[in-house]
Protein backbone atom coordinates (compact mmCIF):
# COMPACT_ATOMS: atom_id res chain seq x y z
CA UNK A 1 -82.18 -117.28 -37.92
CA UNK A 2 -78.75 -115.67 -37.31
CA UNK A 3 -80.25 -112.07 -37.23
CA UNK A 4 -83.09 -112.97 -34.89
CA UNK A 5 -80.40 -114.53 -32.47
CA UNK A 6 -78.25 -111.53 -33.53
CA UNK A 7 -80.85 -109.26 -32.15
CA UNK A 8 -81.63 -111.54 -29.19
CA UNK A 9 -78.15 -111.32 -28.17
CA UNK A 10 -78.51 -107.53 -28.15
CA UNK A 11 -81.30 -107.30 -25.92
CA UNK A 12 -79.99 -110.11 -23.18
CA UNK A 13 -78.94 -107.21 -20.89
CA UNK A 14 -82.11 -105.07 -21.29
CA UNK A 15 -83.64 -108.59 -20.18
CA UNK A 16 -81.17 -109.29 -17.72
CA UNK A 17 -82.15 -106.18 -15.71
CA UNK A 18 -85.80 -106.83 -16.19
CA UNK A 19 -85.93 -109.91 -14.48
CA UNK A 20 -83.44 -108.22 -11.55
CA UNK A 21 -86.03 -105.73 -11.29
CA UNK A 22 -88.93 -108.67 -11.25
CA UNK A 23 -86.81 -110.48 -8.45
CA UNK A 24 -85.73 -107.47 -6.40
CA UNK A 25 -89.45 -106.27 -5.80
CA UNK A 26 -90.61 -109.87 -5.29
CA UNK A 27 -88.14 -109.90 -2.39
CA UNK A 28 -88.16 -106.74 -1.38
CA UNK A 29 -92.24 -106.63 -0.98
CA UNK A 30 -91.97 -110.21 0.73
CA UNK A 31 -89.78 -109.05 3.46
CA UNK A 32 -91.89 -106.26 3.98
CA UNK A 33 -95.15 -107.61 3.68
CA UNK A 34 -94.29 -110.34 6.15
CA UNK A 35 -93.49 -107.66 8.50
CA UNK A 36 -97.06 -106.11 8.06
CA UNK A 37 -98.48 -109.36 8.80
CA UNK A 38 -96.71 -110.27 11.70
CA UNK A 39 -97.55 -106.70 13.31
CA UNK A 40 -101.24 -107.20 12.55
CA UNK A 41 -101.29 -110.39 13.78
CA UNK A 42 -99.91 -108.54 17.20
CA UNK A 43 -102.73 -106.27 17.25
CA UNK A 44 -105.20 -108.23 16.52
CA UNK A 45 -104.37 -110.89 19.38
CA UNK A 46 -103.92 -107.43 21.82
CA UNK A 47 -107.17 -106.61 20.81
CA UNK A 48 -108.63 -110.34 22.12
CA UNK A 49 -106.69 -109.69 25.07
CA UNK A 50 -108.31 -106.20 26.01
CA UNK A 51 -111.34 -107.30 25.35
CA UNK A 52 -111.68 -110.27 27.03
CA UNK A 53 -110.47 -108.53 30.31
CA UNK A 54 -113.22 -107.71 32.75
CA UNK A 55 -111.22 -105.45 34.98
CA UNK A 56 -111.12 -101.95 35.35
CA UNK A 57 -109.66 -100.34 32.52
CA UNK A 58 -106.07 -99.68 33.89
CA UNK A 59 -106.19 -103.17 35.15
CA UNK A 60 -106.59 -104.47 31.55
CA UNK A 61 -103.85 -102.01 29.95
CA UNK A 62 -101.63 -103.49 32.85
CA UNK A 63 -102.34 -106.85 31.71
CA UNK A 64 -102.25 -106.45 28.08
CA UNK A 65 -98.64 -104.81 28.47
CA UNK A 66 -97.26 -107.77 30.56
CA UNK A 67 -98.53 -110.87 28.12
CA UNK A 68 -97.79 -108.49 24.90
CA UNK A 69 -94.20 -109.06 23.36
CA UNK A 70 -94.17 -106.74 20.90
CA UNK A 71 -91.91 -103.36 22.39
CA UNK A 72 -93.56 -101.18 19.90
CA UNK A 73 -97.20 -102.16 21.02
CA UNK A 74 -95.93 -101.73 24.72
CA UNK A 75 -94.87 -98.30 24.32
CA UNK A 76 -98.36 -97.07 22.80
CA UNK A 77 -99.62 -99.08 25.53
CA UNK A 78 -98.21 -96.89 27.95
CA UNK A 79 -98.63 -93.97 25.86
CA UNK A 80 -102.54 -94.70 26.58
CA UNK A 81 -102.24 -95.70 29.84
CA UNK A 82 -100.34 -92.25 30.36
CA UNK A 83 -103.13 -90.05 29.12
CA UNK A 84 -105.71 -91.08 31.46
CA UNK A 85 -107.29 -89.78 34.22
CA UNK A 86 -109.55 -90.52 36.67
CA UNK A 87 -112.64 -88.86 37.61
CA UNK A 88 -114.37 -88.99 40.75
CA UNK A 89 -117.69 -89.77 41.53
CA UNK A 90 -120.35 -86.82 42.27
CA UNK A 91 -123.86 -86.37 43.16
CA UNK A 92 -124.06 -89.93 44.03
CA UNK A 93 -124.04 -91.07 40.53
CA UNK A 94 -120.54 -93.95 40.30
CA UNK A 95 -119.07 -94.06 37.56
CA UNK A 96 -118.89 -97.70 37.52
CA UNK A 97 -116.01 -99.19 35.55
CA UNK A 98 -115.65 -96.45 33.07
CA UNK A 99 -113.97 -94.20 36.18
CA UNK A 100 -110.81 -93.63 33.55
CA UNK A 101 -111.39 -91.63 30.88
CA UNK A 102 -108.42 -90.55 28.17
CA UNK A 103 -107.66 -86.86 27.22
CA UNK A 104 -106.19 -88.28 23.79
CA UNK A 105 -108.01 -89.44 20.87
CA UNK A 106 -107.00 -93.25 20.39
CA UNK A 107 -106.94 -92.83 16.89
CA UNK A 108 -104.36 -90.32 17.52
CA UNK A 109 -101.98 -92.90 19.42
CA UNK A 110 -102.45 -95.84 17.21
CA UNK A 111 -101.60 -95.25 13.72
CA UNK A 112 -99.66 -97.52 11.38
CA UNK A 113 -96.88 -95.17 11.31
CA UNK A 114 -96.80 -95.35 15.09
CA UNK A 115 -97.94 -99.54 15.60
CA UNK A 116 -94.91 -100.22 12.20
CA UNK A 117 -92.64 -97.89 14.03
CA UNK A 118 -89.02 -98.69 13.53
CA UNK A 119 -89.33 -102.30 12.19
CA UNK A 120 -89.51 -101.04 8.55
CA UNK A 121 -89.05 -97.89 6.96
CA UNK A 122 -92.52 -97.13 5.93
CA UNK A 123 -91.89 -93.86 3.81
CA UNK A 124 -89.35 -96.03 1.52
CA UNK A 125 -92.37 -99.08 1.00
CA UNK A 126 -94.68 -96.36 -0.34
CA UNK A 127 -92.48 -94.76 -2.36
CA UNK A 128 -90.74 -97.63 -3.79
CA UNK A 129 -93.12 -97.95 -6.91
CA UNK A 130 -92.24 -94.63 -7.64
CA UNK A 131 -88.40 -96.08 -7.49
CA UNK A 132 -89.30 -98.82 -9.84
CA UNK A 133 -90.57 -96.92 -12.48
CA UNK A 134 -87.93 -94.53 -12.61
CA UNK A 135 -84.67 -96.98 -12.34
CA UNK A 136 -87.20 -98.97 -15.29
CA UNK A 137 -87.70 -95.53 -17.51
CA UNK A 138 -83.62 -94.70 -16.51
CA UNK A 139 -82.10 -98.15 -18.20
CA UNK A 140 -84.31 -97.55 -21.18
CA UNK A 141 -83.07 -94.45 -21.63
CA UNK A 142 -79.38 -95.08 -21.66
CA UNK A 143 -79.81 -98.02 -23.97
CA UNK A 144 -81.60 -96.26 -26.51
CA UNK A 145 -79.11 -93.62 -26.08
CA UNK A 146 -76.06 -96.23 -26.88
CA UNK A 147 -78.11 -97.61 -29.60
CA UNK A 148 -78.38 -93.96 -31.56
CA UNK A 149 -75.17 -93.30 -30.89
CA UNK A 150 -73.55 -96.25 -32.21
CA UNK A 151 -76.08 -96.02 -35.48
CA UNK A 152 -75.14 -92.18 -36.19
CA UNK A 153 -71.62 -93.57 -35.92
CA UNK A 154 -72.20 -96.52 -38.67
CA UNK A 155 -73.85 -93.43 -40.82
CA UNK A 156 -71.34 -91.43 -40.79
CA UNK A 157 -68.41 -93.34 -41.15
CA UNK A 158 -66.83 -92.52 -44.74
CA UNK A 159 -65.99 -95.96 -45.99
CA UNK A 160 -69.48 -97.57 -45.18
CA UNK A 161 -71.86 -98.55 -48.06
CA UNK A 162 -75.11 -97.61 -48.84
CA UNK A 163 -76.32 -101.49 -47.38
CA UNK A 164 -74.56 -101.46 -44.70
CA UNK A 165 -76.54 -98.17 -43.73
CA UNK A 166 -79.36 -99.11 -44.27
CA UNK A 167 -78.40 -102.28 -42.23
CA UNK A 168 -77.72 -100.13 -39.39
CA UNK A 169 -80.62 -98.50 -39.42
CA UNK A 170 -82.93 -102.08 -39.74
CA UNK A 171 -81.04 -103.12 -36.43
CA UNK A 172 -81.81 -100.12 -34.70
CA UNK A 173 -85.19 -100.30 -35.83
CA UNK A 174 -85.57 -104.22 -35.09
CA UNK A 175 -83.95 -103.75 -31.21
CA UNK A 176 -85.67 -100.05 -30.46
CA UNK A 177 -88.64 -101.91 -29.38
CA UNK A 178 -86.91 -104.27 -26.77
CA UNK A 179 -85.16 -101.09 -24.77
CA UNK A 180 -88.19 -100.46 -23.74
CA UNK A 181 -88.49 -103.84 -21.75
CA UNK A 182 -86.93 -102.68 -18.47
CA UNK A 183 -89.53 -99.46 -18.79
CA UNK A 184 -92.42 -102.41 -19.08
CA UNK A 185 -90.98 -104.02 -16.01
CA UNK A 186 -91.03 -101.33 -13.79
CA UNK A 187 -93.89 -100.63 -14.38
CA UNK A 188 -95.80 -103.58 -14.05
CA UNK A 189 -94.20 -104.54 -11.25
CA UNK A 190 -95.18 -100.61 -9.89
CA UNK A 191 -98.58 -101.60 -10.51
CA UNK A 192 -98.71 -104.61 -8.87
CA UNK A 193 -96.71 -103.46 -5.55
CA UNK A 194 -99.08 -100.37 -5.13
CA UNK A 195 -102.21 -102.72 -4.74
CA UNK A 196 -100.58 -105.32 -2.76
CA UNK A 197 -99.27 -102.01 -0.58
CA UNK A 198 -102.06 -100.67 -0.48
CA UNK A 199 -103.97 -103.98 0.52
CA UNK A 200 -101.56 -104.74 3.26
CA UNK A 201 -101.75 -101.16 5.07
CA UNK A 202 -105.74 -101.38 4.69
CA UNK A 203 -105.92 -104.75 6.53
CA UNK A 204 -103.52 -103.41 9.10
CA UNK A 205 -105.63 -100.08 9.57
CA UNK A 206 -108.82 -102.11 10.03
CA UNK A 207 -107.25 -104.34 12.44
CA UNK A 208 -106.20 -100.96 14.32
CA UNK A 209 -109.64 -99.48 14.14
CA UNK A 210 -110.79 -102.60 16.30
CA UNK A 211 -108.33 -102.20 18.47
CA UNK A 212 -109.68 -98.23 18.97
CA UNK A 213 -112.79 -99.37 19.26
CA UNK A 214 -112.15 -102.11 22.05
CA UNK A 215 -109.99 -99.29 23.57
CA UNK A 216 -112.84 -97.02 23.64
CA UNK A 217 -115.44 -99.53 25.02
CA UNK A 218 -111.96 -99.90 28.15
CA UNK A 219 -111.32 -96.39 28.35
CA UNK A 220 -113.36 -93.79 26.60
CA UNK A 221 -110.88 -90.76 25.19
CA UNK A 222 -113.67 -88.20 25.80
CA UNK A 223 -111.85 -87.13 29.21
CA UNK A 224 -112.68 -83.53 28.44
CA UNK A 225 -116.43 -84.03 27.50
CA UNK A 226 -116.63 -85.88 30.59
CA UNK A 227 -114.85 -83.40 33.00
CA UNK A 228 -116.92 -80.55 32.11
CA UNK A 229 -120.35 -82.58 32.53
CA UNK A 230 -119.67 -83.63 35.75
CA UNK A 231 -118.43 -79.72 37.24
């Protein structure tokens, strides 16, 4: 009973780190995540708002930019509503209220790069698995490293016995395994922020394909197709 607690006590920082690394991610992905959701809710309900607007397509950019609180979704807004241009009517034939067409793909303008923008550093939420793993694989490392060290030094001290060598050596044997617990948390916890990543950025893409689409249906971005069949 004394050497399993003696061995327990040796691996209560390994564990200690673990469970920071367990906690850190947690929080780290929570703040994040509810940042994700909160800017796909705001696309989703400027979507409704586009597409319940029966105006002419400037009109409804107007009007979507005034009710929209969200600066970042204002700015692409304009960005849109920027790139447009209007094309006459010719040969008769009105253009009804598709008159504005857009020189610039809207699948250019609205990314999740560009809709995130500078409410969270999205380069660091992708890579931070990668983090993880390595900070995991670095603490593992350094205790094992302590651990041989200090069990070379019990072998070759001069006035140790022959059982208290082999000692050594059954405690470095008996804790090796448990180094490898911060490695394990990494890891898992790796694992299980690159699918909740990568379901979070999915749900906000398809919420910004809709928006494209309703865009489209407002102001088609197929200015130059459009200019050259009407000359």
């Amino acid at each position: 009973m004394n050497q399993y607690l003696a061995q327990l006590e040796q691996l209560a920082v390994p564990l200690a780190i673990a469970a920071i690394i367990f906690v850190f991610s947690l929080l780290s992905f929570g703040v994040w995540a509810s940042r994700i959701r909160h800017v796909r809710a705001e696309v989703v309900g400027l979507d409704a708002r586009l597409g319940a607007h029966p105006g002419s397509s400037r009109e409804a950019l107007t009007m979507a930019e005034s009710k929209t609180t969200d600066e970042e979704l204002k700015f692409l807004l304009r960005e849109t509503e920027a790139g447009l241009i209007d094309l006459p009517t010719q040969h008769g034939v009105s253009q009804g209220p598709r008159s504005s067409y857009s020189f610039r793909s809207h699948a250019d303008t609205w990314t999740v790069r560009s809709v995130l923008g500078g409410r969270m550093n999205l380069a660091l939420f992708e890579t931070m698995p990668n983090l993880l793993i390595g900070f995991g694989l670095m603490c593992t490392f350094i205790f094992l490293a302590v651990a041989l060290q200090q069990a070379g030094l019990a072998l070759n001290a001069l006035d140790v016995s022959a059982r208290q060598q082999d000692q050594a050596l059954q405690s470095l044997i008996a804790t090796a395994g448990g180094k490898f617990i911060t490695s394990i948390a990494g890891l898992l916890c790796s694992l299980v922020w690159n699918w909740r990543a990568k379901v979070a950025l999915e749900n906000l893409q398809a919420s910004i394909d809709t928006l494209c689409h309703t865009l489209r249906a407002q102001v088609p971005d197929n200015a130059a197709e459009a200019s050259v069949r009407m000359q």
